[in-house]
PDB file of N, CA and C in Angstrom:
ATOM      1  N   UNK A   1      13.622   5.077   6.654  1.00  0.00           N
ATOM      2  CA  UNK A   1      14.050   3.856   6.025  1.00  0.00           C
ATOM      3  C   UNK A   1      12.966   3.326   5.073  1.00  0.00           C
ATOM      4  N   UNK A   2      11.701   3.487   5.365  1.00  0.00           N
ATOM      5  CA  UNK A   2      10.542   3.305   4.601  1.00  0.00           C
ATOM      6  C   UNK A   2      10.684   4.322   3.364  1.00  0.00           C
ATOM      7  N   UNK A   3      10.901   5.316   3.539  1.00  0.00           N
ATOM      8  CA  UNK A   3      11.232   5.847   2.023  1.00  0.00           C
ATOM      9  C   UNK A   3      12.378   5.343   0.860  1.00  0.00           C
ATOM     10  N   UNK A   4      13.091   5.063   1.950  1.00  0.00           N
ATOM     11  CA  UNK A   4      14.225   4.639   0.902  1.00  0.00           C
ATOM     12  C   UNK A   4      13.669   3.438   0.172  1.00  0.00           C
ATOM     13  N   UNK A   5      13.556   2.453   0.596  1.00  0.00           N
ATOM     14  CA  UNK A   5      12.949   1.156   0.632  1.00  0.00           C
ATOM     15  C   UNK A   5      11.683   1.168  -0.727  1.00  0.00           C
ATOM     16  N   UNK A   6      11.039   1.854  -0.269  1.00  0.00           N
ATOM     17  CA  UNK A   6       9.900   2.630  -1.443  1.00  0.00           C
ATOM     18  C   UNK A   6      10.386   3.568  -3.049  1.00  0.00           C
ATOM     19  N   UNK A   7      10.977   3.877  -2.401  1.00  0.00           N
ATOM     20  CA  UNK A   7      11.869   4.273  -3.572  1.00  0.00           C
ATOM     21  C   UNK A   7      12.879   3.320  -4.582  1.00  0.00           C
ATOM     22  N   UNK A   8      12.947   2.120  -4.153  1.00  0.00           N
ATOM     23  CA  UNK A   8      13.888   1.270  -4.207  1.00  0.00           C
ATOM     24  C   UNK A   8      12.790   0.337  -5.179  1.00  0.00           C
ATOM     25  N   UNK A   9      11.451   0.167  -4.416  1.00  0.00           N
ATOM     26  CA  UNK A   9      10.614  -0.907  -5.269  1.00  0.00           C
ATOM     27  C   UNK A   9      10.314   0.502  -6.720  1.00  0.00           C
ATOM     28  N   UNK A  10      10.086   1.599  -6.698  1.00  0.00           N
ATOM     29  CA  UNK A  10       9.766   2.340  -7.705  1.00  0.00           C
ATOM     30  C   UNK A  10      10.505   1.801  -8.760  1.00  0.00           C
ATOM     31  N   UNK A  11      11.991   2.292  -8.186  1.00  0.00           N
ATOM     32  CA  UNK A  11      12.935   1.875  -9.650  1.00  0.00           C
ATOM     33  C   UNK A  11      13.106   0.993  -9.809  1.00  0.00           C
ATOM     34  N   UNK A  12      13.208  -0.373  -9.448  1.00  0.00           N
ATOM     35  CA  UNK A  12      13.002  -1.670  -9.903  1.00  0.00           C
ATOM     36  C   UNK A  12      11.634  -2.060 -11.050  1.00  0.00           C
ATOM     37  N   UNK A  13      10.958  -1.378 -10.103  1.00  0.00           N
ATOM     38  CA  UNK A  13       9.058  -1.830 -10.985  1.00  0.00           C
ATOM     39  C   UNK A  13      10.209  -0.904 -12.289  1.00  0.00           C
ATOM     40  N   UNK A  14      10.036   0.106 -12.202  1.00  0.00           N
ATOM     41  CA  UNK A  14      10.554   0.634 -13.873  1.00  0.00           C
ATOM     42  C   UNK A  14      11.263   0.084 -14.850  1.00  0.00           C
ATOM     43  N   UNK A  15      12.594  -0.733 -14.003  1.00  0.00           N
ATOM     44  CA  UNK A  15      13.469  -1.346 -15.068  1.00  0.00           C
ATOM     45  C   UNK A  15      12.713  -2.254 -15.088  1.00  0.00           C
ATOM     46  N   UNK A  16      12.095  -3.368 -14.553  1.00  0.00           N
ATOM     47  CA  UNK A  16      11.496  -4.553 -14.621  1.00  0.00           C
ATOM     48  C   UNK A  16      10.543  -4.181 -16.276  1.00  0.00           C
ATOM     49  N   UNK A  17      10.130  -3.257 -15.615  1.00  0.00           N
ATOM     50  CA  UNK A  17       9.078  -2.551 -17.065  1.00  0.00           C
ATOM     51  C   UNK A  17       9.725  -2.647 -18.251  1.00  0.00           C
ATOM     52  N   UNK A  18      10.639  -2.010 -18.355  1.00  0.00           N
ATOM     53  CA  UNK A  18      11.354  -1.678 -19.368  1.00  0.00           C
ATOM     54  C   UNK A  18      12.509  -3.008 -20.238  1.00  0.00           C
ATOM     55  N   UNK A  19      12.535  -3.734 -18.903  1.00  0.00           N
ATOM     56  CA  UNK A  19      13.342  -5.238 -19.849  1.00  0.00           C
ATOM     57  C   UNK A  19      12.352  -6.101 -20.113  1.00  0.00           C
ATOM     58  N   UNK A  20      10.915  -6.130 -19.816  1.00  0.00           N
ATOM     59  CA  UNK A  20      10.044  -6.910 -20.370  1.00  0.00           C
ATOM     60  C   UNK A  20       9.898  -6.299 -22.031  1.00  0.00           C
ATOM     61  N   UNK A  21       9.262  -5.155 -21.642  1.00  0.00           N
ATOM     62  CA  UNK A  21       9.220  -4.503 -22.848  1.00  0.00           C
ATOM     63  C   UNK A  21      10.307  -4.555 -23.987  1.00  0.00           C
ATOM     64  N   UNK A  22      11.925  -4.675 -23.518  1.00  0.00           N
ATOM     65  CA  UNK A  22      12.518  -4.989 -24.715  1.00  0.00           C
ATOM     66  C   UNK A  22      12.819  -6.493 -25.191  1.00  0.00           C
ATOM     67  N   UNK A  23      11.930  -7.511 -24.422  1.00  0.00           N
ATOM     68  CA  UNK A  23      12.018  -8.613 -24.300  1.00  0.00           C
ATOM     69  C   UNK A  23      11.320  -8.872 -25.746  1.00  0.00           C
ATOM     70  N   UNK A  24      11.368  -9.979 -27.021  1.00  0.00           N
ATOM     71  CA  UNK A  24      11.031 -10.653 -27.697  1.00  0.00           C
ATOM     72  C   UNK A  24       9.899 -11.857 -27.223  1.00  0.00           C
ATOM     73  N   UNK A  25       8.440 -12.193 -27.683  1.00  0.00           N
ATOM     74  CA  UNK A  25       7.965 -12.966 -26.883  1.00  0.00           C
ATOM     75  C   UNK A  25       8.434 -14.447 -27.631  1.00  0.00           C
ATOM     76  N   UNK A  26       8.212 -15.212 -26.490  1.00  0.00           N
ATOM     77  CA  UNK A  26       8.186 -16.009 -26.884  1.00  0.00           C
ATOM     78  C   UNK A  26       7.368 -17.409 -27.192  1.00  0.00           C
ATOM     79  N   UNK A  27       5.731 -16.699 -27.829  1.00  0.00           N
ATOM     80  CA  UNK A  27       4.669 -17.461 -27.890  1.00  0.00           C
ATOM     81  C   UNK A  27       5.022 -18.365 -29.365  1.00  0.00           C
ATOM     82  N   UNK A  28       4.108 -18.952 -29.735  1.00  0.00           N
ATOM     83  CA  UNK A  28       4.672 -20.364 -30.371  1.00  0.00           C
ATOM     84  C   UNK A  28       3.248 -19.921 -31.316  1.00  0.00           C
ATOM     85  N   UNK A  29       3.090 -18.706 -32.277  1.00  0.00           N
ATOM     86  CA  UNK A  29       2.362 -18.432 -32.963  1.00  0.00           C
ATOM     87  C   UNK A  29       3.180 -18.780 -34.633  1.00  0.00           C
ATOM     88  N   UNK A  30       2.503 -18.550 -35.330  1.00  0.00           N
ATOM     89  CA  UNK A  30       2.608 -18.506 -36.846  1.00  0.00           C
ATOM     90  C   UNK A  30       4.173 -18.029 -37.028  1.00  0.00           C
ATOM     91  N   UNK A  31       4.285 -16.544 -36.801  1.00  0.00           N
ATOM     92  CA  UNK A  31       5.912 -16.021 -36.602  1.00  0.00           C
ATOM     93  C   UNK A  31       7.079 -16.620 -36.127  1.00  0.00           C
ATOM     94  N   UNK A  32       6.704 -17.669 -34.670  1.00  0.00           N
ATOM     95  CA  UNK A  32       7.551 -18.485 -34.343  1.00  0.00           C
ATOM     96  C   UNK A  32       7.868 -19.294 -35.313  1.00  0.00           C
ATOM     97  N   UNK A  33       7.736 -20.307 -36.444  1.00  0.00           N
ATOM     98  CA  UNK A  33       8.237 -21.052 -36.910  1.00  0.00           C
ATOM     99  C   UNK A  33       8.952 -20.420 -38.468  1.00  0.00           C
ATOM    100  N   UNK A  34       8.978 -19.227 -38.553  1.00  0.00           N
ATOM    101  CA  UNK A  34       9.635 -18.350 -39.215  1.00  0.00           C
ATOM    102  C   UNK A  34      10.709 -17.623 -38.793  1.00  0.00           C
ATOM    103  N   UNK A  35      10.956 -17.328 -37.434  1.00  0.00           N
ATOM    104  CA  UNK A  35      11.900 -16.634 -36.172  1.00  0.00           C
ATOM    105  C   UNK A  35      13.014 -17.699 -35.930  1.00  0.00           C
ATOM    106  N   UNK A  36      12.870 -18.932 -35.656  1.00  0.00           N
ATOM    107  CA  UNK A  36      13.500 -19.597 -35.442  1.00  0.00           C
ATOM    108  C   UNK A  36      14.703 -19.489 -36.262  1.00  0.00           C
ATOM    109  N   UNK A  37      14.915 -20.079 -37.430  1.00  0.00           N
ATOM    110  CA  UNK A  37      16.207 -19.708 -37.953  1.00  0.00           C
ATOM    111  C   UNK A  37      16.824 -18.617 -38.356  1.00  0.00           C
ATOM    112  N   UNK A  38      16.051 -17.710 -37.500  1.00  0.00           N
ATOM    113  CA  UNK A  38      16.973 -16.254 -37.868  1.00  0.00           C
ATOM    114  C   UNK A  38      18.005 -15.823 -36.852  1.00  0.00           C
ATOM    115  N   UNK A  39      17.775 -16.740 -35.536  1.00  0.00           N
ATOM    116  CA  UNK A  39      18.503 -16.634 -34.597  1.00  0.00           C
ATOM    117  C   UNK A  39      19.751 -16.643 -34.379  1.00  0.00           C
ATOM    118  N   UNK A  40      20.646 -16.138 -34.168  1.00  0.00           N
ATOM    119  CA  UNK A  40      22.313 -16.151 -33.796  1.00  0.00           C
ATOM    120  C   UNK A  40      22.477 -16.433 -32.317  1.00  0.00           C
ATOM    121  N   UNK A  41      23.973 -16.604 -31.857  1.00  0.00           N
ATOM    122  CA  UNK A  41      24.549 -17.095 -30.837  1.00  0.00           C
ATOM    123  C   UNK A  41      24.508 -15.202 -30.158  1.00  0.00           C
ATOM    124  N   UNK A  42      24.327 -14.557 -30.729  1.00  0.00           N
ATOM    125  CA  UNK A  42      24.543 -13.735 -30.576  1.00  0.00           C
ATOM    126  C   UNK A  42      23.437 -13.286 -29.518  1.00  0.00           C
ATOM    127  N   UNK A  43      22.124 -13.212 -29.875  1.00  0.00           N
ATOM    128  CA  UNK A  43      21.012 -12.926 -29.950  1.00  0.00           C
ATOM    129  C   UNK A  43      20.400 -13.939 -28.477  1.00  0.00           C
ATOM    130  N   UNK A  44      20.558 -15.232 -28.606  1.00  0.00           N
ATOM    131  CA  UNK A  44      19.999 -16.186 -27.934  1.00  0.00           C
ATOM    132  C   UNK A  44      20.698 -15.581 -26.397  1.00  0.00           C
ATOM    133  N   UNK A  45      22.485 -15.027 -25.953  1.00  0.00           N
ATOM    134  CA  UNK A  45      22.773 -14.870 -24.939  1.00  0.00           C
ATOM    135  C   UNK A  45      21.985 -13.609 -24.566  1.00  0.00           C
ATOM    136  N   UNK A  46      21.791 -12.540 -25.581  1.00  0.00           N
ATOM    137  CA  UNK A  46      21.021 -11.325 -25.157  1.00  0.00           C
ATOM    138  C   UNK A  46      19.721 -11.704 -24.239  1.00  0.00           C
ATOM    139  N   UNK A  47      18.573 -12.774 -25.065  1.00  0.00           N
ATOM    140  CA  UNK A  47      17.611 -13.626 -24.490  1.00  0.00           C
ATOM    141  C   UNK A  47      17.925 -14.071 -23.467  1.00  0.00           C
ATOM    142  N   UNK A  48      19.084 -14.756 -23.208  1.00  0.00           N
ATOM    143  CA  UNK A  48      19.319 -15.388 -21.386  1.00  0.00           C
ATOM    144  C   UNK A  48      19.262 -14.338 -20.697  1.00  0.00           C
ATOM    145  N   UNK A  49      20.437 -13.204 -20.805  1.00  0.00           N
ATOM    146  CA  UNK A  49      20.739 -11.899 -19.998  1.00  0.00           C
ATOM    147  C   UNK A  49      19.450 -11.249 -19.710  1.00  0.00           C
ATOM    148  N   UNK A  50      18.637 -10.875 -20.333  1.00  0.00           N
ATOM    149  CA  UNK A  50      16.853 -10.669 -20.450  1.00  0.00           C
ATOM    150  C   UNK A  50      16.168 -10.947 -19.503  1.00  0.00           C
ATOM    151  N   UNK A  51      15.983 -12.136 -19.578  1.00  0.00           N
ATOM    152  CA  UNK A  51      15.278 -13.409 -18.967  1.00  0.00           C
ATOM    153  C   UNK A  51      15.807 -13.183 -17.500  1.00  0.00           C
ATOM    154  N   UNK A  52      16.899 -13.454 -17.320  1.00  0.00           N
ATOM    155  CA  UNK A  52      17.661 -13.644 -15.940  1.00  0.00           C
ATOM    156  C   UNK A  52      17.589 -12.133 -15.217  1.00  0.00           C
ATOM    157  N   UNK A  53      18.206 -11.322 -16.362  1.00  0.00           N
ATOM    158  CA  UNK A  53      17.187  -9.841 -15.445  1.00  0.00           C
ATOM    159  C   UNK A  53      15.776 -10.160 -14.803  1.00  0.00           C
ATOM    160  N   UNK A  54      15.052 -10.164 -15.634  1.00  0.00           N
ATOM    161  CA  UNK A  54      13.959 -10.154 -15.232  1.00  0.00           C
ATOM    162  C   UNK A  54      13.540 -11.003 -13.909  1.00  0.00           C
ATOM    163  N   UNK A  55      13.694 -12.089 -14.044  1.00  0.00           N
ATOM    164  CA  UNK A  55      13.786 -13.004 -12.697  1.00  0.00           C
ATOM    165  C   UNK A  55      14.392 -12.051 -11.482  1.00  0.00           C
ATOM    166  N   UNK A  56      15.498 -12.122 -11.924  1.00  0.00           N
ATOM    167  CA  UNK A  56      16.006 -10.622 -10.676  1.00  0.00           C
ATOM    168  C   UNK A  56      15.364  -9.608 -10.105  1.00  0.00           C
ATOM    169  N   UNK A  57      15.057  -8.910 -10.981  1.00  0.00           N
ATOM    170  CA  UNK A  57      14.268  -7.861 -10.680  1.00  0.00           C
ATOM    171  C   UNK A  57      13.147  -7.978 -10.151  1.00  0.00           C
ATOM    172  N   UNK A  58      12.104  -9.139 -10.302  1.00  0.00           N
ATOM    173  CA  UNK A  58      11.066  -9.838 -10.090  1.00  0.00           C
ATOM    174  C   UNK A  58      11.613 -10.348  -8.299  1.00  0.00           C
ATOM    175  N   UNK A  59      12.532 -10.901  -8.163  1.00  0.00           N
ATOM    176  CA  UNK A  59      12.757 -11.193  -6.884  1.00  0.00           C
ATOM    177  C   UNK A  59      13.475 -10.187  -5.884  1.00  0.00           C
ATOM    178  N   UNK A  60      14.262  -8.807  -6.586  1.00  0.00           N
ATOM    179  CA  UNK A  60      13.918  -8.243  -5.833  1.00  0.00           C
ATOM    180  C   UNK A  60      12.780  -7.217  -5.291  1.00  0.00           C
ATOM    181  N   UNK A  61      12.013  -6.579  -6.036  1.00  0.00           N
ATOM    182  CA  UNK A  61      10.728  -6.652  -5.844  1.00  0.00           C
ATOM    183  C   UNK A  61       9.931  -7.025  -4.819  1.00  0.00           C
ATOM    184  N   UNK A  62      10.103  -8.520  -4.444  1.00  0.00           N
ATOM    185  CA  UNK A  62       9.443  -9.253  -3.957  1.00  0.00           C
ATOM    186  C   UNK A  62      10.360  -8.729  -2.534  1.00  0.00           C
ATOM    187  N   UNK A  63      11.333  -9.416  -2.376  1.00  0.00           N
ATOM    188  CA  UNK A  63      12.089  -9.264  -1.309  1.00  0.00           C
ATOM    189  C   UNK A  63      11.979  -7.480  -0.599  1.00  0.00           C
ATOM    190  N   UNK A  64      11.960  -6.570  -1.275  1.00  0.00           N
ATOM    191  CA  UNK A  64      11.819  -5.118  -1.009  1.00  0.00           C
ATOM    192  C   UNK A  64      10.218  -5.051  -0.305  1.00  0.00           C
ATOM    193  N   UNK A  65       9.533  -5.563  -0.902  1.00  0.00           N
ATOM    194  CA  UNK A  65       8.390  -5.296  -0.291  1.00  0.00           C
ATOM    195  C   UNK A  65       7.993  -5.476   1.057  1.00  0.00           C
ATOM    196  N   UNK A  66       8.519  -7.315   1.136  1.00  0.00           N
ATOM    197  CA  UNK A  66       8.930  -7.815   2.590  1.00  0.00           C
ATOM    198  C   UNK A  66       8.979  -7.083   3.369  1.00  0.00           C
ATOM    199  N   UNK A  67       9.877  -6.492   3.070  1.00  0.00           N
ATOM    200  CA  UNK A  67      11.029  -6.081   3.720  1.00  0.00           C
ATOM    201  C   UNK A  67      10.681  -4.686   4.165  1.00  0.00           C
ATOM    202  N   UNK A  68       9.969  -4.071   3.694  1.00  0.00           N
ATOM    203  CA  UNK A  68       8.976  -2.543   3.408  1.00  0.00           C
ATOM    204  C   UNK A  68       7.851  -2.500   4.801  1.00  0.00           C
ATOM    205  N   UNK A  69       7.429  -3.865   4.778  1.00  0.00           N
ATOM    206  CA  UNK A  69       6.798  -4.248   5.892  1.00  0.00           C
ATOM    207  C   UNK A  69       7.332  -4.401   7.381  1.00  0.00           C
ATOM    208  N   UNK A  70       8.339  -4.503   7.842  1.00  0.00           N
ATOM    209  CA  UNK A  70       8.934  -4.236   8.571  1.00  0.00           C
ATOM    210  C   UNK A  70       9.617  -2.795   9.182  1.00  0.00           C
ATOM    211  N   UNK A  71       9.520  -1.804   8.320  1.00  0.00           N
ATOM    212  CA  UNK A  71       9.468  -0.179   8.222  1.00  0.00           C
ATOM    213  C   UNK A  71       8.308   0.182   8.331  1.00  0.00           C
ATOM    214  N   UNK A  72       7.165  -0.249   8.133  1.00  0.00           N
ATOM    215  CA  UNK A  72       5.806   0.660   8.093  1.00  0.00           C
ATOM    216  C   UNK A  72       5.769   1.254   9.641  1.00  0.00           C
ATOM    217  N   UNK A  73       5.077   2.324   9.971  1.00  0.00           N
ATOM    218  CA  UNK A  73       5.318   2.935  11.113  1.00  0.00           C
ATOM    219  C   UNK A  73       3.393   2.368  11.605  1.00  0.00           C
ATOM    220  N   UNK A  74       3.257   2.141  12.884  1.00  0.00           N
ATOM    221  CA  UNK A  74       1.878   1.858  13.147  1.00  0.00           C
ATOM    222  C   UNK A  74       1.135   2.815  13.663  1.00  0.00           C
ATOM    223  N   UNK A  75       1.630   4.204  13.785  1.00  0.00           N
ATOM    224  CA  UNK A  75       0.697   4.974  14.717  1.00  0.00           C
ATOM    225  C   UNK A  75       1.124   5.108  15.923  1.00  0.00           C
ATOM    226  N   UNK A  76       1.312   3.910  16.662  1.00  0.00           N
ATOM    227  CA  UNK A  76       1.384   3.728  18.171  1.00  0.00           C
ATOM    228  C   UNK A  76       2.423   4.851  18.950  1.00  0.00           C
ATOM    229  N   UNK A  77       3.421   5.442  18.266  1.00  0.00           N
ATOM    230  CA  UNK A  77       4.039   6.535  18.734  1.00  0.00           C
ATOM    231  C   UNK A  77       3.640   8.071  18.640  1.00  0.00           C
ATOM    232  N   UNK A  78       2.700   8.249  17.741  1.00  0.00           N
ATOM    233  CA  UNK A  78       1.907   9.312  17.845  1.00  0.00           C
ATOM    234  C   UNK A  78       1.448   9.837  18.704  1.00  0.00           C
ATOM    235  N   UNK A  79       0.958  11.344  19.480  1.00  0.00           N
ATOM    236  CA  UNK A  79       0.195  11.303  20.050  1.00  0.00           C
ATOM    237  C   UNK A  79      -1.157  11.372  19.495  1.00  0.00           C
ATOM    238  N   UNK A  80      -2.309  11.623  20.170  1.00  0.00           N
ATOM    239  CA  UNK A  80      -3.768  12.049  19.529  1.00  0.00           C
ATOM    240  C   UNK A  80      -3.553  12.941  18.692  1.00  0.00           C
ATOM    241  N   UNK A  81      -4.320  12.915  17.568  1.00  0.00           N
ATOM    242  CA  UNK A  81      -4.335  14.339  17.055  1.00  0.00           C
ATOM    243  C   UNK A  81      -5.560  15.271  17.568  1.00  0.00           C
ATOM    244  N   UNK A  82      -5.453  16.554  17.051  1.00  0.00           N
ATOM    245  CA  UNK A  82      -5.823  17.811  17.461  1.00  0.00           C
ATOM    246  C   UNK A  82      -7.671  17.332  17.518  1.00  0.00           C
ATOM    247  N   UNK A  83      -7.713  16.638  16.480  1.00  0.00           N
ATOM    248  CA  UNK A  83      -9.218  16.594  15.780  1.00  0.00           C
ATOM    249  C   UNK A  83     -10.479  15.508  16.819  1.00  0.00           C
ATOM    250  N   UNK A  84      -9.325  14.520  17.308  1.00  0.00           N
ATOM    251  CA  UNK A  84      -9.597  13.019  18.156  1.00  0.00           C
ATOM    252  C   UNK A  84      -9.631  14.148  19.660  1.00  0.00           C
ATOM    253  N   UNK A  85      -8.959  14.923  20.303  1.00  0.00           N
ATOM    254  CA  UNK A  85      -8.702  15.309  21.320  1.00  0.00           C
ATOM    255  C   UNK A  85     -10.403  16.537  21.138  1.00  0.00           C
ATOM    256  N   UNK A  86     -10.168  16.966  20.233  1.00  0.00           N
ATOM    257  CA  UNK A  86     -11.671  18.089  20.179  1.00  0.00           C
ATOM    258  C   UNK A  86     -12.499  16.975  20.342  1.00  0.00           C
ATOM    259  N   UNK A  87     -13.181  16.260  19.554  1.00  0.00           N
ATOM    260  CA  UNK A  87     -14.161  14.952  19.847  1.00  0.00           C
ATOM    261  C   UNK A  87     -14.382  14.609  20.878  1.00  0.00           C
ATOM    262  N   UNK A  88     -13.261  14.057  21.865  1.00  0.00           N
ATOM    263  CA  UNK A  88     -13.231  13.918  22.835  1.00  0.00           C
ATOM    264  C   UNK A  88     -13.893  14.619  23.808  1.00  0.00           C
ATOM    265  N   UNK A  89     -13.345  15.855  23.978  1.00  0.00           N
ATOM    266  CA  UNK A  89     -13.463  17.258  24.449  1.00  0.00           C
ATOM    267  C   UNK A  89     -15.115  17.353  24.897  1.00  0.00           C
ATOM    268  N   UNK A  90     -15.626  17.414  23.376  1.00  0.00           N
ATOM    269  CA  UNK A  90     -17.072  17.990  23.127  1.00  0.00           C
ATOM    270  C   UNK A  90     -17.962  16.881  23.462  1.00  0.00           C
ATOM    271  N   UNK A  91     -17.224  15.394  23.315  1.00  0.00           N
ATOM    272  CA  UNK A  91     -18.464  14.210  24.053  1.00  0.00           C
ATOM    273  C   UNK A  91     -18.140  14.099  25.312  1.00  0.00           C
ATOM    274  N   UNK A  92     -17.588  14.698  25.955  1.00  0.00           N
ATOM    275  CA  UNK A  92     -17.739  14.908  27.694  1.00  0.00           C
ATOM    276  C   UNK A  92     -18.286  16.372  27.663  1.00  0.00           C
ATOM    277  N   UNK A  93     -18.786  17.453  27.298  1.00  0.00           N
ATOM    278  CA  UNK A  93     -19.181  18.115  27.207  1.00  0.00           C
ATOM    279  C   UNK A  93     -20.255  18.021  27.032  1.00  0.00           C
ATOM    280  N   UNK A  94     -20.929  17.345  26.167  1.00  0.00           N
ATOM    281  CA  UNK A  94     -22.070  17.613  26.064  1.00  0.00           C
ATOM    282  C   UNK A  94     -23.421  16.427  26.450  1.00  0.00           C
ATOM    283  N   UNK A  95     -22.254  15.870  27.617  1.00  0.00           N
ATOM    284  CA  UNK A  95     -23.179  14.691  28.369  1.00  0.00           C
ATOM    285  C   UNK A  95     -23.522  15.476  29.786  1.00  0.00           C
ATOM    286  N   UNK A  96     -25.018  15.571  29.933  1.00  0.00           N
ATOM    287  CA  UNK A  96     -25.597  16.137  31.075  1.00  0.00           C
ATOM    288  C   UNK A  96     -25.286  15.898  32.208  1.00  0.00           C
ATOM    289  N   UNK A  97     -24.898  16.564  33.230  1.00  0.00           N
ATOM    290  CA  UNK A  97     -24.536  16.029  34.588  1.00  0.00           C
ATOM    291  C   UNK A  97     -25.921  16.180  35.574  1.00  0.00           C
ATOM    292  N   UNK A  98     -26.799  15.255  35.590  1.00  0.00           N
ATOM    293  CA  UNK A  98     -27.836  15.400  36.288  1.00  0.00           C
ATOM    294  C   UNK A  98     -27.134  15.122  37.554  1.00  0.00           C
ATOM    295  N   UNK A  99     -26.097  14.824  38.316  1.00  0.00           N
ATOM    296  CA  UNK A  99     -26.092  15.250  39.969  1.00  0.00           C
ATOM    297  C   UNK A  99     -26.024  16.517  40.223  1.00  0.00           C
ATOM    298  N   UNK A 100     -26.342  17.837  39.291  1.00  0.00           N
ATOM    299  CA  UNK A 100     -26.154  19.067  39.926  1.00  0.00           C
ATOM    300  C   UNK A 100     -27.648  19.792  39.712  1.00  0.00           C
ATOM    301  N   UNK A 101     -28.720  18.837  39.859  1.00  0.00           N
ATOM    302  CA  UNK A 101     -29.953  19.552  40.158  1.00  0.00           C
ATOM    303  C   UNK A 101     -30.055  20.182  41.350  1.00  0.00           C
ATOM    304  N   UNK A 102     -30.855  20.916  41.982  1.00  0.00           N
ATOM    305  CA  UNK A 102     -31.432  21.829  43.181  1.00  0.00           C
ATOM    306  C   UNK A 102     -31.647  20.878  44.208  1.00  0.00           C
ATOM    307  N   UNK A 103     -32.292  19.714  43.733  1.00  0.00           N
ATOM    308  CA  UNK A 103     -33.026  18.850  44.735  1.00  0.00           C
ATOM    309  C   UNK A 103     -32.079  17.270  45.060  1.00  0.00           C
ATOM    310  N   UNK A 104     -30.942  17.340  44.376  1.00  0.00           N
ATOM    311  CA  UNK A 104     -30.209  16.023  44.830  1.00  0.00           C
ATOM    312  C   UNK A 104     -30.360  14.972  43.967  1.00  0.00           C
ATOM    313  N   UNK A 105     -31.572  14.830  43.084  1.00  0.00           N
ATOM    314  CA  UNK A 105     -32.642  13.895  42.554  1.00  0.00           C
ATOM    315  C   UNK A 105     -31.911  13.631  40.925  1.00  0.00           C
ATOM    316  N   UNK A 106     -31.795  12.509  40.616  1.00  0.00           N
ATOM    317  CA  UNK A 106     -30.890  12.635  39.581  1.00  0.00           C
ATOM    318  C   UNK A 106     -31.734  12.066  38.356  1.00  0.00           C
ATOM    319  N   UNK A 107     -32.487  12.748  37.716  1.00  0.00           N
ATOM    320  CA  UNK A 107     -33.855  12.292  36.481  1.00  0.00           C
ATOM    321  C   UNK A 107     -33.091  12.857  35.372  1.00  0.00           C
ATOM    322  N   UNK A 108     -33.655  11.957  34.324  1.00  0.00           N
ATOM    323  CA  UNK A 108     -33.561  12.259  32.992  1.00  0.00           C
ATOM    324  C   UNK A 108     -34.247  13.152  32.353  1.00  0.00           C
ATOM    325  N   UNK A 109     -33.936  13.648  31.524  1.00  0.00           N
ATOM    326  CA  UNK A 109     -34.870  14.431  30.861  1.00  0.00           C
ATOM    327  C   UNK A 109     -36.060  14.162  29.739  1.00  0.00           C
ATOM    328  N   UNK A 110     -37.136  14.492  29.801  1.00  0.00           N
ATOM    329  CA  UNK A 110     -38.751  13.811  29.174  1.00  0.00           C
ATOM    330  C   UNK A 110     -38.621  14.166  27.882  1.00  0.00           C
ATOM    331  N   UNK A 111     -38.519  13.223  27.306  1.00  0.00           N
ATOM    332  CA  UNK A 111     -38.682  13.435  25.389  1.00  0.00           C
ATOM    333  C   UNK A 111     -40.301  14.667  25.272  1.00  0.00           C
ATOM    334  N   UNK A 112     -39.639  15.448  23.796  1.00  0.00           N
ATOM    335  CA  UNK A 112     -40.559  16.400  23.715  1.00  0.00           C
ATOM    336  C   UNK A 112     -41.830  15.951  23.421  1.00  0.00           C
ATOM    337  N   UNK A 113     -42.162  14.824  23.059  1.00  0.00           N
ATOM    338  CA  UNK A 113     -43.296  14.392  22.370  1.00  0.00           C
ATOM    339  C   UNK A 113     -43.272  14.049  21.253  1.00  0.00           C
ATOM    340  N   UNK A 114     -42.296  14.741  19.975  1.00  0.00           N
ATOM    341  CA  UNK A 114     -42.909  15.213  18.691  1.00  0.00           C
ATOM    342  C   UNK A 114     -42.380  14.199  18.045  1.00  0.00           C
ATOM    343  N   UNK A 115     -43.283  13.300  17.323  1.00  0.00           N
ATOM    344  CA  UNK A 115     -42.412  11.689  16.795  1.00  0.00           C
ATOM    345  C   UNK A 115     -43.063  12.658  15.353  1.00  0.00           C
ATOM    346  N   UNK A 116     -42.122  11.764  14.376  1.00  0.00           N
ATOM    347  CA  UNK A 116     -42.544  11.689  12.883  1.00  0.00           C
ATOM    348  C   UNK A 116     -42.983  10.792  12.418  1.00  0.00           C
TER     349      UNK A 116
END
């Protein structure tokens, strides 16, 4: 379900991309007061339809992601892997069992001396 879901924000992010991009801006530069009366009835509903995509797409987006979060898988059904279970393995392995000396006597072993 997480794939689908993921797949779902892909193609959205794309169209979202792609109706910004055919979007006209609408900053209030030099061009703007030249743009203005070139406008038709025609043109201005294209601009709503645009706009209102975009909002859409923008909210679903948002909502998919949510929602994406609720699919993420945590691990917790896994077992160990191969790599965690060797680790394991080799740090009980390679901790000394001083109760199996000759004499009962359970000592550590004497650093060699050799400091740097």
């Amino acid at each position: 379900m997480y794939t689908l879901i993921a797949i779902l924000i892909i193609i959205a992010s794309i169209l979202l991309t792609l109706v910004v991009l055919v979007q006209n801006s609408k900053g209030g530069g030099l061009a703007a007061n030249f743009a203005s009366g070139n406008q038709t009835f025609g043109v201005r509903q294209t601009a709503d339809f645009l706009e209102k995509t975009t909002w859409t797409l923008a909210i679903v987006i948002l909502v998919l992601c949510i929602a994406a979060t609720a699919f993420i898988s945590t691990g917790s059904e896994k077992s160990e892997s191969a790599i965690q279970q060797r680790l394991e393995q080799t740090a009980t392995q390679a901790t000394p069992d001083f109760s199996l000396l000759p004499n009962g006597e359970a000592t550590t072993p004497e650093p060699t001396g050799e400091q740097n």
